[in-house]
C-alpha atoms as a PDB file:
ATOM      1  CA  UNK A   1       0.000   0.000   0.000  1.00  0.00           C
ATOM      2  CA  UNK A   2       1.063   3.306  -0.962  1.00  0.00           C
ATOM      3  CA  UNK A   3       1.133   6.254   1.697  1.00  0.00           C
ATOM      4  CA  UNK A   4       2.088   9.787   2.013  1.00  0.00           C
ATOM      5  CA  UNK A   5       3.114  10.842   5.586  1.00  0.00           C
ATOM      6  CA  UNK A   6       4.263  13.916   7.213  1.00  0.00           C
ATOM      7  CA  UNK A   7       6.884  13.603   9.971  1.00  0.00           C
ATOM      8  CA  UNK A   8       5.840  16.362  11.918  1.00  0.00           C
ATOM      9  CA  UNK A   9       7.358  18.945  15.000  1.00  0.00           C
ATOM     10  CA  UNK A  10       4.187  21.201  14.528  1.00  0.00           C
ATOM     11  CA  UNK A  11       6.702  24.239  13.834  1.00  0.00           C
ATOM     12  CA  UNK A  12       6.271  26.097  10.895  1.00  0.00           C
ATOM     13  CA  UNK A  13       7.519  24.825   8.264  1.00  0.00           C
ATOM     14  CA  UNK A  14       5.797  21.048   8.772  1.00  0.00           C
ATOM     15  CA  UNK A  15       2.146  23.054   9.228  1.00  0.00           C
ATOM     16  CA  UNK A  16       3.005  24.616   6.100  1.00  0.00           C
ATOM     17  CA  UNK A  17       3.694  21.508   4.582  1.00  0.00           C
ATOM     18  CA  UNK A  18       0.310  20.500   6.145  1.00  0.00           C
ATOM     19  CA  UNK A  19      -1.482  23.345   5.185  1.00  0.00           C
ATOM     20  CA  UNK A  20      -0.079  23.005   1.360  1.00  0.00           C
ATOM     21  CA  UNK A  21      -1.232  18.784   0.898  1.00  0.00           C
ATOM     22  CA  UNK A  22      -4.852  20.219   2.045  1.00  0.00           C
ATOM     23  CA  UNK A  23      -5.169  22.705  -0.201  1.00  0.00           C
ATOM     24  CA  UNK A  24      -3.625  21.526  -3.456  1.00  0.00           C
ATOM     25  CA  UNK A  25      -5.558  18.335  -2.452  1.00  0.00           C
ATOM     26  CA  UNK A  26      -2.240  16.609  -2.585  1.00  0.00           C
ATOM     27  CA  UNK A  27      -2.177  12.678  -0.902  1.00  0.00           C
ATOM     28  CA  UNK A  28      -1.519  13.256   3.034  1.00  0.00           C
ATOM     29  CA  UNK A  29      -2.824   9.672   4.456  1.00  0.00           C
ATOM     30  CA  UNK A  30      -0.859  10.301   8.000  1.00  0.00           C
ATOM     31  CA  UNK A  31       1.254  12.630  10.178  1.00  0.00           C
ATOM     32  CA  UNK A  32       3.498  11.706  12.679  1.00  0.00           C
ATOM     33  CA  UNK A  33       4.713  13.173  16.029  1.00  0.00           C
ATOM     34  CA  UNK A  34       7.221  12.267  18.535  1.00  0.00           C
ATOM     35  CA  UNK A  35       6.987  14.320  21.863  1.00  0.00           C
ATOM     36  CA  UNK A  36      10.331  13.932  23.910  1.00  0.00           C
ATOM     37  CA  UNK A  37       9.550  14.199  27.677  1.00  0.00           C
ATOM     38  CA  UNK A  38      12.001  15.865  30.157  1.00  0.00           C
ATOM     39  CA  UNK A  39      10.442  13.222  32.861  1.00  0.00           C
ATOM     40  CA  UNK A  40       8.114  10.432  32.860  1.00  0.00           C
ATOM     41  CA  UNK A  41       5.474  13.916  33.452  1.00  0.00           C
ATOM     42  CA  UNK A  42       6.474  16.613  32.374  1.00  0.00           C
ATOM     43  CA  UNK A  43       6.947  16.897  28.207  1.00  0.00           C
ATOM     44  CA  UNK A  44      10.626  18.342  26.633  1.00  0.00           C
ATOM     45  CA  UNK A  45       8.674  20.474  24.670  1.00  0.00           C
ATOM     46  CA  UNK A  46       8.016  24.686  25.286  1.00  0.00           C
ATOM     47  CA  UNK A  47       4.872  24.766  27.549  1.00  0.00           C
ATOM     48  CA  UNK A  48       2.883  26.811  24.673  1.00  0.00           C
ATOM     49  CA  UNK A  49       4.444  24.879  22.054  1.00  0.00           C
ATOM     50  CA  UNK A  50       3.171  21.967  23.735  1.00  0.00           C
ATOM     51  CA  UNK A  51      -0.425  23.620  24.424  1.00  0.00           C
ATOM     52  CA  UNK A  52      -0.571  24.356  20.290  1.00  0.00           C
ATOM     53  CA  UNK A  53       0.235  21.203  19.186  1.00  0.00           C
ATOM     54  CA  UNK A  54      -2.040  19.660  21.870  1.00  0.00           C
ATOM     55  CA  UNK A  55      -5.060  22.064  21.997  1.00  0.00           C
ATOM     56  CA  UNK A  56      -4.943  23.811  17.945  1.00  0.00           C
ATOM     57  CA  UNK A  57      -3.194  21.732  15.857  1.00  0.00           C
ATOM     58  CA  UNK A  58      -3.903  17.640  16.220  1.00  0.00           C
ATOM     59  CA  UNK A  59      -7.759  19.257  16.663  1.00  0.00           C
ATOM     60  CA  UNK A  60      -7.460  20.656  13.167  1.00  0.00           C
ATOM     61  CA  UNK A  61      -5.793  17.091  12.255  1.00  0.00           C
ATOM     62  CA  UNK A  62      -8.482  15.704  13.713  1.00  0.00           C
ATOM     63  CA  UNK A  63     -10.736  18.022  11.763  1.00  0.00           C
ATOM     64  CA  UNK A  64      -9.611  17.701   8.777  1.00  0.00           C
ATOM     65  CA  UNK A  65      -9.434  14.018   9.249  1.00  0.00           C
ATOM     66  CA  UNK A  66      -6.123  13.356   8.771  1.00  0.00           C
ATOM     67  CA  UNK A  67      -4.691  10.468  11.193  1.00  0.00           C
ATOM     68  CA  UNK A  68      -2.240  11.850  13.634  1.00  0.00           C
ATOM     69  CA  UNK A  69       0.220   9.087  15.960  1.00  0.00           C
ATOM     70  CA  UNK A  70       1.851  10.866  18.832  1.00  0.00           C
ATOM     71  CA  UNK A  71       5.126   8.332  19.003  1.00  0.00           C
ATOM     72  CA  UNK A  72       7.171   8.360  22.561  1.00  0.00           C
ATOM     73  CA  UNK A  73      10.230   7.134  23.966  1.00  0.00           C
ATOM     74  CA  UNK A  74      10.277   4.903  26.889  1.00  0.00           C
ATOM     75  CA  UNK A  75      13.004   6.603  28.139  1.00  0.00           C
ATOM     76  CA  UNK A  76      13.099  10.494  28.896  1.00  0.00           C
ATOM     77  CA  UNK A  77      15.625  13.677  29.684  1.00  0.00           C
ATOM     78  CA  UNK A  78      15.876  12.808  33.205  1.00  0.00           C
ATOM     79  CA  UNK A  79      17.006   9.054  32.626  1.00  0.00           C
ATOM     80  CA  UNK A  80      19.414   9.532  29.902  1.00  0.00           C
ATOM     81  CA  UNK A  81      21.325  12.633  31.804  1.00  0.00           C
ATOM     82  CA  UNK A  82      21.529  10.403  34.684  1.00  0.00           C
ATOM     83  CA  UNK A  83      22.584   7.644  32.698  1.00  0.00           C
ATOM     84  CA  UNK A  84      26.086   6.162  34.210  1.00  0.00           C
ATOM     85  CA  UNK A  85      29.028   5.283  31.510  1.00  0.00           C
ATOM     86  CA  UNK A  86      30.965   2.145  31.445  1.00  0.00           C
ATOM     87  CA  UNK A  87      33.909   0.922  30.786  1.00  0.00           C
ATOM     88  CA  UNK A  88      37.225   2.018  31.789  1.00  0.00           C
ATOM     89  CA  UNK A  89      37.342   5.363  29.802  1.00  0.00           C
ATOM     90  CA  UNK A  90      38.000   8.548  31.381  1.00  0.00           C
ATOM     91  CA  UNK A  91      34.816   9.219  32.093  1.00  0.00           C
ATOM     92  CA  UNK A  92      33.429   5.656  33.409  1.00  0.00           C
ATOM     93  CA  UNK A  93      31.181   5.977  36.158  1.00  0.00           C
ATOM     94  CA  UNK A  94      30.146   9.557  35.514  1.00  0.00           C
ATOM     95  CA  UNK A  95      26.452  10.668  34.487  1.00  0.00           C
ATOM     96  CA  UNK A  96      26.280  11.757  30.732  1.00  0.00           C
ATOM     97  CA  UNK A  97      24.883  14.984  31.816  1.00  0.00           C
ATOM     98  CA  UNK A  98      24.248  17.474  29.231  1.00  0.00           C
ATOM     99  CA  UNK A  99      23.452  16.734  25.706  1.00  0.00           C
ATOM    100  CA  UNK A 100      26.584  17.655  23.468  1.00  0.00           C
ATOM    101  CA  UNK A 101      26.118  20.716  20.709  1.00  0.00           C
ATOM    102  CA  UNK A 102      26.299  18.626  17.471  1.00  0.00           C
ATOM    103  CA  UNK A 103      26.268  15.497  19.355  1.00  0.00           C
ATOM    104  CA  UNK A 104      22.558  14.944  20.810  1.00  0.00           C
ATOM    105  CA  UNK A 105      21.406  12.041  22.611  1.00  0.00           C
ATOM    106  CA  UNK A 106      18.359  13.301  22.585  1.00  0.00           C
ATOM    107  CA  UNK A 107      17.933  13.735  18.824  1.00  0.00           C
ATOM    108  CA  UNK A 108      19.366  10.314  18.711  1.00  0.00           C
ATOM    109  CA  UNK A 109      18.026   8.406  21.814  1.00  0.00           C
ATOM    110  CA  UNK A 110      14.929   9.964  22.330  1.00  0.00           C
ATOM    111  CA  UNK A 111      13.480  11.033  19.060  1.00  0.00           C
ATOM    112  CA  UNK A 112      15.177   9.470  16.088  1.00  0.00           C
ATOM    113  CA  UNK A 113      15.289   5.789  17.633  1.00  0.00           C
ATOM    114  CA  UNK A 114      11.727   5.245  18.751  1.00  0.00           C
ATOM    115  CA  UNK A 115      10.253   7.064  15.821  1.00  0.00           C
ATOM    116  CA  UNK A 116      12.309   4.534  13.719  1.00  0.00           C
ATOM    117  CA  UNK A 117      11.066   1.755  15.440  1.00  0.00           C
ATOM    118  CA  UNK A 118       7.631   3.629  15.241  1.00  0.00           C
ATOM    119  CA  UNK A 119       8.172   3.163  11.520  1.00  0.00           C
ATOM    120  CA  UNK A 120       9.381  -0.426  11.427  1.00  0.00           C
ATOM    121  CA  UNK A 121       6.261  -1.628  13.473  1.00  0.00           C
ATOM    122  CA  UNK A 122       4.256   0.750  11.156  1.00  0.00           C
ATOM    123  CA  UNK A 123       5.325   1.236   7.983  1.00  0.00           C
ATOM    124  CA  UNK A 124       7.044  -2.064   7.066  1.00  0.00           C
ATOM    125  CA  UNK A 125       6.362  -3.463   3.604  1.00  0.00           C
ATOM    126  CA  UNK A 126       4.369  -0.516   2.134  1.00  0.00           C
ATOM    127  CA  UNK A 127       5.519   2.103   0.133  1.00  0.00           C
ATOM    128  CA  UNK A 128       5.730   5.135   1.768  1.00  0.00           C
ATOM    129  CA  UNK A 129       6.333   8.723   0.509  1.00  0.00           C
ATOM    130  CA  UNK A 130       7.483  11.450   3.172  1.00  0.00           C
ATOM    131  CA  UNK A 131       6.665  14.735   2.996  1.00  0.00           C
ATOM    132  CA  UNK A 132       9.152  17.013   5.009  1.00  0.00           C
ATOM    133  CA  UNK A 133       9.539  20.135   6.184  1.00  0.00           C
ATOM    134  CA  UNK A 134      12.848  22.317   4.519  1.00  0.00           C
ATOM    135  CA  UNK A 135      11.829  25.221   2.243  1.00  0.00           C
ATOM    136  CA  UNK A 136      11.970  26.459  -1.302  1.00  0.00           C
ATOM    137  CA  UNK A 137      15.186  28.430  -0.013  1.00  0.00           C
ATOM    138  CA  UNK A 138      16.954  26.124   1.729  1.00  0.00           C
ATOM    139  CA  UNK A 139      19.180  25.074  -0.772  1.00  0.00           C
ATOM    140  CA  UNK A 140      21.761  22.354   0.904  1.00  0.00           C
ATOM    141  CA  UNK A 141      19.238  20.860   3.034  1.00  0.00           C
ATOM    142  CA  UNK A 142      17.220  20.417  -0.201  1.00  0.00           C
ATOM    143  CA  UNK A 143      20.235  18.556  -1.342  1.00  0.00           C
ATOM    144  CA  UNK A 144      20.551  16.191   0.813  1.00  0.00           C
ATOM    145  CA  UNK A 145      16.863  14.995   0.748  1.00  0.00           C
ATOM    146  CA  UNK A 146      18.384  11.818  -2.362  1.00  0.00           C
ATOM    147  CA  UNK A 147      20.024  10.324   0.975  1.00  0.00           C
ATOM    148  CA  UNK A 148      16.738   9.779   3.199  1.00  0.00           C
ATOM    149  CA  UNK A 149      15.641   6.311   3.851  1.00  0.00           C
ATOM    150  CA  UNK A 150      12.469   6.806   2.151  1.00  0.00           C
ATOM    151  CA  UNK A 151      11.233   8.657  -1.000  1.00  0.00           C
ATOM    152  CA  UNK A 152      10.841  12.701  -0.208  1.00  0.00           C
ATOM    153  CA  UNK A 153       9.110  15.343  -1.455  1.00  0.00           C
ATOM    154  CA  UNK A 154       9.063  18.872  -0.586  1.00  0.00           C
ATOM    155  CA  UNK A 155       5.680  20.488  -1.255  1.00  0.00           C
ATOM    156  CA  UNK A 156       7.168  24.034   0.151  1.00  0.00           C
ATOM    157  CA  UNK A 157       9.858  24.003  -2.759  1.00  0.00           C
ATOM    158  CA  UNK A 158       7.069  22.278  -5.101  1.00  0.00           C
ATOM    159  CA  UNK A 159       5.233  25.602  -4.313  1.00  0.00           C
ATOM    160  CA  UNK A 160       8.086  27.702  -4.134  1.00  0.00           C
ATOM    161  CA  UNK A 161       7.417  28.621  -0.499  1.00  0.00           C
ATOM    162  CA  UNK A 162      10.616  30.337   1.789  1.00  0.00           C
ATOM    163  CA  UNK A 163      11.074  29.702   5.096  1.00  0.00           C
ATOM    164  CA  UNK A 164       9.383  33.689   5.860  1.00  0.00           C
ATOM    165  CA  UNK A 165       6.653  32.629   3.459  1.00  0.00           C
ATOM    166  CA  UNK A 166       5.668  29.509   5.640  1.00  0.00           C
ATOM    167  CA  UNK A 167       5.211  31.466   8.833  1.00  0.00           C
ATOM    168  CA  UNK A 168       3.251  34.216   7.002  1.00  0.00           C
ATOM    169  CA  UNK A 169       1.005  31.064   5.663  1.00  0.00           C
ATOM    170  CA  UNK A 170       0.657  29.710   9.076  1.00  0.00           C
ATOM    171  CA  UNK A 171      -0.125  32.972  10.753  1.00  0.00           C
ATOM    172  CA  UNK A 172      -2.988  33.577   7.882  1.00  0.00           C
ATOM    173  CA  UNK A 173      -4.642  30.049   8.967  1.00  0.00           C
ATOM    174  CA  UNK A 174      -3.978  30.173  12.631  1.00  0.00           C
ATOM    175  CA  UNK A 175      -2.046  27.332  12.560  1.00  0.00           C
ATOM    176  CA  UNK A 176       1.129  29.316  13.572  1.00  0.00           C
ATOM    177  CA  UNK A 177       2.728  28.003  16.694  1.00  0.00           C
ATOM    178  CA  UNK A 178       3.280  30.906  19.820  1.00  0.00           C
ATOM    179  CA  UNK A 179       6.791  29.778  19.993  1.00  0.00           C
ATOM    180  CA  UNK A 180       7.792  32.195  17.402  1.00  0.00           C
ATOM    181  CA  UNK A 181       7.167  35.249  19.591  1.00  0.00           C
ATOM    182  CA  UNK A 182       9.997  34.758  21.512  1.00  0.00           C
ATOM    183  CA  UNK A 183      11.840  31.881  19.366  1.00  0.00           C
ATOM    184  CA  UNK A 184      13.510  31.728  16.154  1.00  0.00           C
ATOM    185  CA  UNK A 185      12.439  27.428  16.219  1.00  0.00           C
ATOM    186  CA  UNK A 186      10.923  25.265  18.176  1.00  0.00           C
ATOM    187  CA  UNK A 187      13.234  22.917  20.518  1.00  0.00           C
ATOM    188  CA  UNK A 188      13.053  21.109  23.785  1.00  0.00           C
ATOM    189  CA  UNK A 189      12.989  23.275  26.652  1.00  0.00           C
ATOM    190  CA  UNK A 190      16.509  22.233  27.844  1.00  0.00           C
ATOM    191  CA  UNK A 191      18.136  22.448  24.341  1.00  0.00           C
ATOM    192  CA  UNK A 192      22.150  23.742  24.319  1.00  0.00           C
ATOM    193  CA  UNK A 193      21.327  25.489  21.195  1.00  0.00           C
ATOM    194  CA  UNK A 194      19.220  27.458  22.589  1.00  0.00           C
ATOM    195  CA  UNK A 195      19.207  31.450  21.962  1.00  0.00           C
ATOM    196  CA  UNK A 196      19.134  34.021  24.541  1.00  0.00           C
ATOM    197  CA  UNK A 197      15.625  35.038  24.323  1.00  0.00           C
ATOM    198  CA  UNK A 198      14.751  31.663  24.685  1.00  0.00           C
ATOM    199  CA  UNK A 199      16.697  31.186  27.607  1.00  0.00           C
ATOM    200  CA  UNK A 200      14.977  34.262  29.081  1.00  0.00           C
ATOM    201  CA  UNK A 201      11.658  33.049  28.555  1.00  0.00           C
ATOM    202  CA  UNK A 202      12.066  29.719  30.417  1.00  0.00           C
ATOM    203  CA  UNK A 203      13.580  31.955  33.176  1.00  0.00           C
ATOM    204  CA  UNK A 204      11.040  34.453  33.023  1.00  0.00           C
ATOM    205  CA  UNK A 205       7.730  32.353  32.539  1.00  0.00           C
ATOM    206  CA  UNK A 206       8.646  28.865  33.435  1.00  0.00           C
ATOM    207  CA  UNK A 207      10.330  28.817  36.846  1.00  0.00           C
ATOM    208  CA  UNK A 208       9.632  25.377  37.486  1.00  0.00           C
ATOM    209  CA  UNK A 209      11.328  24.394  34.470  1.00  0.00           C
ATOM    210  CA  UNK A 210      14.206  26.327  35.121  1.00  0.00           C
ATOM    211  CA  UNK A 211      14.311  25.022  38.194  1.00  0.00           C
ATOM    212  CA  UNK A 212      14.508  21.524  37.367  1.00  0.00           C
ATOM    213  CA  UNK A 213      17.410  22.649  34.967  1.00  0.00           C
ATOM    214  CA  UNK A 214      19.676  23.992  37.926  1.00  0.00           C
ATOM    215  CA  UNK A 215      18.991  21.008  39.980  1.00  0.00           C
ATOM    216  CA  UNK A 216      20.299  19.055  37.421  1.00  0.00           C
ATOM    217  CA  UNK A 217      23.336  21.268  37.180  1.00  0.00           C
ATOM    218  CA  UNK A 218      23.673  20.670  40.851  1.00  0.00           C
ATOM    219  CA  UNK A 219      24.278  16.649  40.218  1.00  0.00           C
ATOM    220  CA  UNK A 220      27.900  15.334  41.190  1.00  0.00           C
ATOM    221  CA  UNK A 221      29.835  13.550  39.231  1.00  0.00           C
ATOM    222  CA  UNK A 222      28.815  14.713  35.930  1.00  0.00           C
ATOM    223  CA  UNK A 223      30.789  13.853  32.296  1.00  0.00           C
ATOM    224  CA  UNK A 224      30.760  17.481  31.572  1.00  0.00           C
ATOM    225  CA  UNK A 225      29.475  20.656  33.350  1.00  0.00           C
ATOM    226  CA  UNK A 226      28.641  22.989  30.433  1.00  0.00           C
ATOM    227  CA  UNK A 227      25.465  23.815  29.024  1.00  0.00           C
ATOM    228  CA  UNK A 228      26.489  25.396  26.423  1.00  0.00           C
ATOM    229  CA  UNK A 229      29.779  25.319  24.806  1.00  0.00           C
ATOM    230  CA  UNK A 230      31.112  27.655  27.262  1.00  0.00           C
ATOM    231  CA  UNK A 231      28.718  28.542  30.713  1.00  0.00           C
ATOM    232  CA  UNK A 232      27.266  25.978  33.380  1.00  0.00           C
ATOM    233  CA  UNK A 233      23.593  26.466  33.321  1.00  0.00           C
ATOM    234  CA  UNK A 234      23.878  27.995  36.946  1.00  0.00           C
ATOM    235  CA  UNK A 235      25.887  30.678  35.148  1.00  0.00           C
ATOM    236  CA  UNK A 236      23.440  31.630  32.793  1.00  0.00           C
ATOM    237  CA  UNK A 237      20.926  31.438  36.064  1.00  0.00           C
ATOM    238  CA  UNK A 238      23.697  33.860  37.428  1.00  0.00           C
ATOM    239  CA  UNK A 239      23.784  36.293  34.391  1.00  0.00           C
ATOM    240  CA  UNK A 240      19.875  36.670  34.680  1.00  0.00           C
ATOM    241  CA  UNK A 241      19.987  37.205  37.935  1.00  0.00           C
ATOM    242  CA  UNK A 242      22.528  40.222  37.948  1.00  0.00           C
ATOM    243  CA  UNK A 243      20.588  41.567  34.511  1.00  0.00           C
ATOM    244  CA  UNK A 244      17.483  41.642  37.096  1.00  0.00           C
ATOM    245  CA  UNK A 245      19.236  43.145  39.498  1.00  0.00           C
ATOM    246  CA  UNK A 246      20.505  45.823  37.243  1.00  0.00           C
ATOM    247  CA  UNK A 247      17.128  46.569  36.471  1.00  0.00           C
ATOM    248  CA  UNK A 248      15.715  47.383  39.708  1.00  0.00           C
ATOM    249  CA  UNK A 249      18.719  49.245  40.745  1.00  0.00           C
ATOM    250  CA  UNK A 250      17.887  51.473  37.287  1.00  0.00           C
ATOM    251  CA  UNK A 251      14.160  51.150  37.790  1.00  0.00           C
ATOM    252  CA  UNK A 252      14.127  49.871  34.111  1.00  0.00           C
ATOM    253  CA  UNK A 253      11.508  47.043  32.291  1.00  0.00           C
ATOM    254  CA  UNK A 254      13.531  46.087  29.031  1.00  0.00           C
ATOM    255  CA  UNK A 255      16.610  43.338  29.673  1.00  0.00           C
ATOM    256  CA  UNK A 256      19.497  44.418  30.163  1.00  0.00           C
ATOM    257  CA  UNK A 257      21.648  42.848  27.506  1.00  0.00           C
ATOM    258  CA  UNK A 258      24.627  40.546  28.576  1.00  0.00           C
ATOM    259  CA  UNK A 259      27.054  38.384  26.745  1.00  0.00           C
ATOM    260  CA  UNK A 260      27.101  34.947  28.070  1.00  0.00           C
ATOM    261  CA  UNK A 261      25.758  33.577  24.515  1.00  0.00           C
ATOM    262  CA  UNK A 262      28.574  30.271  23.268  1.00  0.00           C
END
C-alpha cells in the first residue's frame, strides 16, 4: 500500500507543509509526532508549544481528518542525563549529563530511535512517501533529501514557499505556533542550542522548568558541566539574575543585555 506521511514537529515549516497537501488536495494519508519528555510527566517540549500542538493543531488534524500518531520514547531527559558510563574510559562511572552541541542524545536516543522503530512496526512493507519540512530556499538541506531512507518530497519548494513565506502562511490560517514570539524554532525546553531570548523566557515564565534545569546542574559527578559550549547552566541562572538586578537598581523594564551567549 502506498502512503504519504508527514513527519511532523508542529513548527512552521511542517504546518506549512500541512497546510499546502490540504489545499492543493495533494495525498496526506498520515502525520506523525514524537513528543520527547524531560520526565516520565512533564513533556521536553516549550509549555505553549506543547499547548498548540495539543489544543490547535492535532484538533485541526483531527478536523480535517487526517490520522495523527503521537510516538514516545520509553526513556526520557531525566534518565538519559543520569545515565552512568561504562567501561574504563575517562569518564566511566560519571552521568552523561548534558546533551553535546552537534552530538545529541536526545535527537538520537529519544526522538530518532523510537520514531524509527515507530516506523518499522508501522510502515514495514508498504511504500511510503514522506513529505518534510525544509523550504523552497533552503538550498543544501534540499540537497541532501536523495540520501533519506524513504522517498521525499518537498511540497514548500514544489510551491516555491521560503522559510518567511511559511510562517506568514501559518499565521494567515492560525495554525502558527506561539513559539515564534519569543523563538527563532521550536526545541526542547533544555536544548544547548538554545538562543538568549529563549533562555529568558524559560527563566522568566517557566520557573519550574528552570528550576529543574539547575537542579540538574547541581548533580555530582557529571561527564561534563557545560550547558552550552562555554557557561554551566547555573551561570546563565547567574547572568539573569545580575541583569534583574541591574534593572531594579535602574528602575528599568527592558533586559538588560549581557554576553554569556557560546
Amino acid at each position: 500500500m502506498k502512503r504519504h506521511v508527514v513527519s511532523c514537529s508542529f513548527g512552521k515549516d511542517s504546518m506549512a507543509t500541512i497546510i499546502l497537501a490540504l489545499k492543493h488536495k495533494e495525498r496526506l494519508d498520515e502525520v506523525v509526532y514524537c513528543e520527547v519528555m524531560f520526565d516520565e510527566e512533564t513533556s521536553g517540549e516549550v509549555p505553549e508549544h506543547r499547548s498548540f500542538v495539543y489544543s490547535v493543531a492535532i484538533p485541526f488534524l483531527k478536523k480535517e481528518g487526517v490520522p495523527v500518531h503521537i510516538v514516545k520514547s520509553e526513556k526520557n531527559f531525566v534518565e538519559r542525563f543520569r545515565h552512568r558510563i561504562g567501561g574504563n574510559g575517562a569518564w566511566a562511572g560519571k552521568i552523561w549529563s548534558w546533551p553535546l552541541c552537534g552530538r545529541c542524545y536526545v535527537q538520537r536516543d529519544l526522538k530518532a530511535r523510537p520514531l524509527d522503530a515507530w516506523k518499522r512496526a508501522n510502515w514495514s512493507g508498504d511504500e511510503i512517501v514522506q513529505y518534510v519540512g525544509i523550504a523552497d530556499d533552503e538550498v543544501d538541506r534540499l540537497a541532501k533529501m536523495d540520501s533519506y531512507k524513504y522517498p521525499t518530497v518537498s511540497l514548500l519548494k514544489k510551491y516555491g514557499v521560503t522559510e518567511n513565506a511559511a510562517l506568514a502562511l501559518c499565521r494567515k490560517h492560525g495554525l502558527l505556533s506561539p513559539i515564534y514570539e519569543f523563538a527563532p524554532r521550536n526545541g526542547c525546553f533544555f536544548c544547548p542550542n538554545a538562543k538568549a531570548q529563549e533562555l529568558r523566557h524559560l527563566y522568566d515564565h517557566h520557573p519550574d522548568l528552570w528550576g529543574h534545569l539547575l537542579e540538574l546542574q547541581a548533580l555530582p559527578e557529571k561527564a561534563t558541566e557545560l550547558f552550552t559550549r562555554k557557561l554551566r547552566f547555573d551561570e546563565i541562572d547567574a547572568a539573569f539574575r545580575m541583569d534583574d538586578a541591574q534593572f531594579d537598581l535602574l528602575s528599568k523594564k527592558e533586559v538588560i543585555p549581557y554576553a554569556y551567549g557560546g
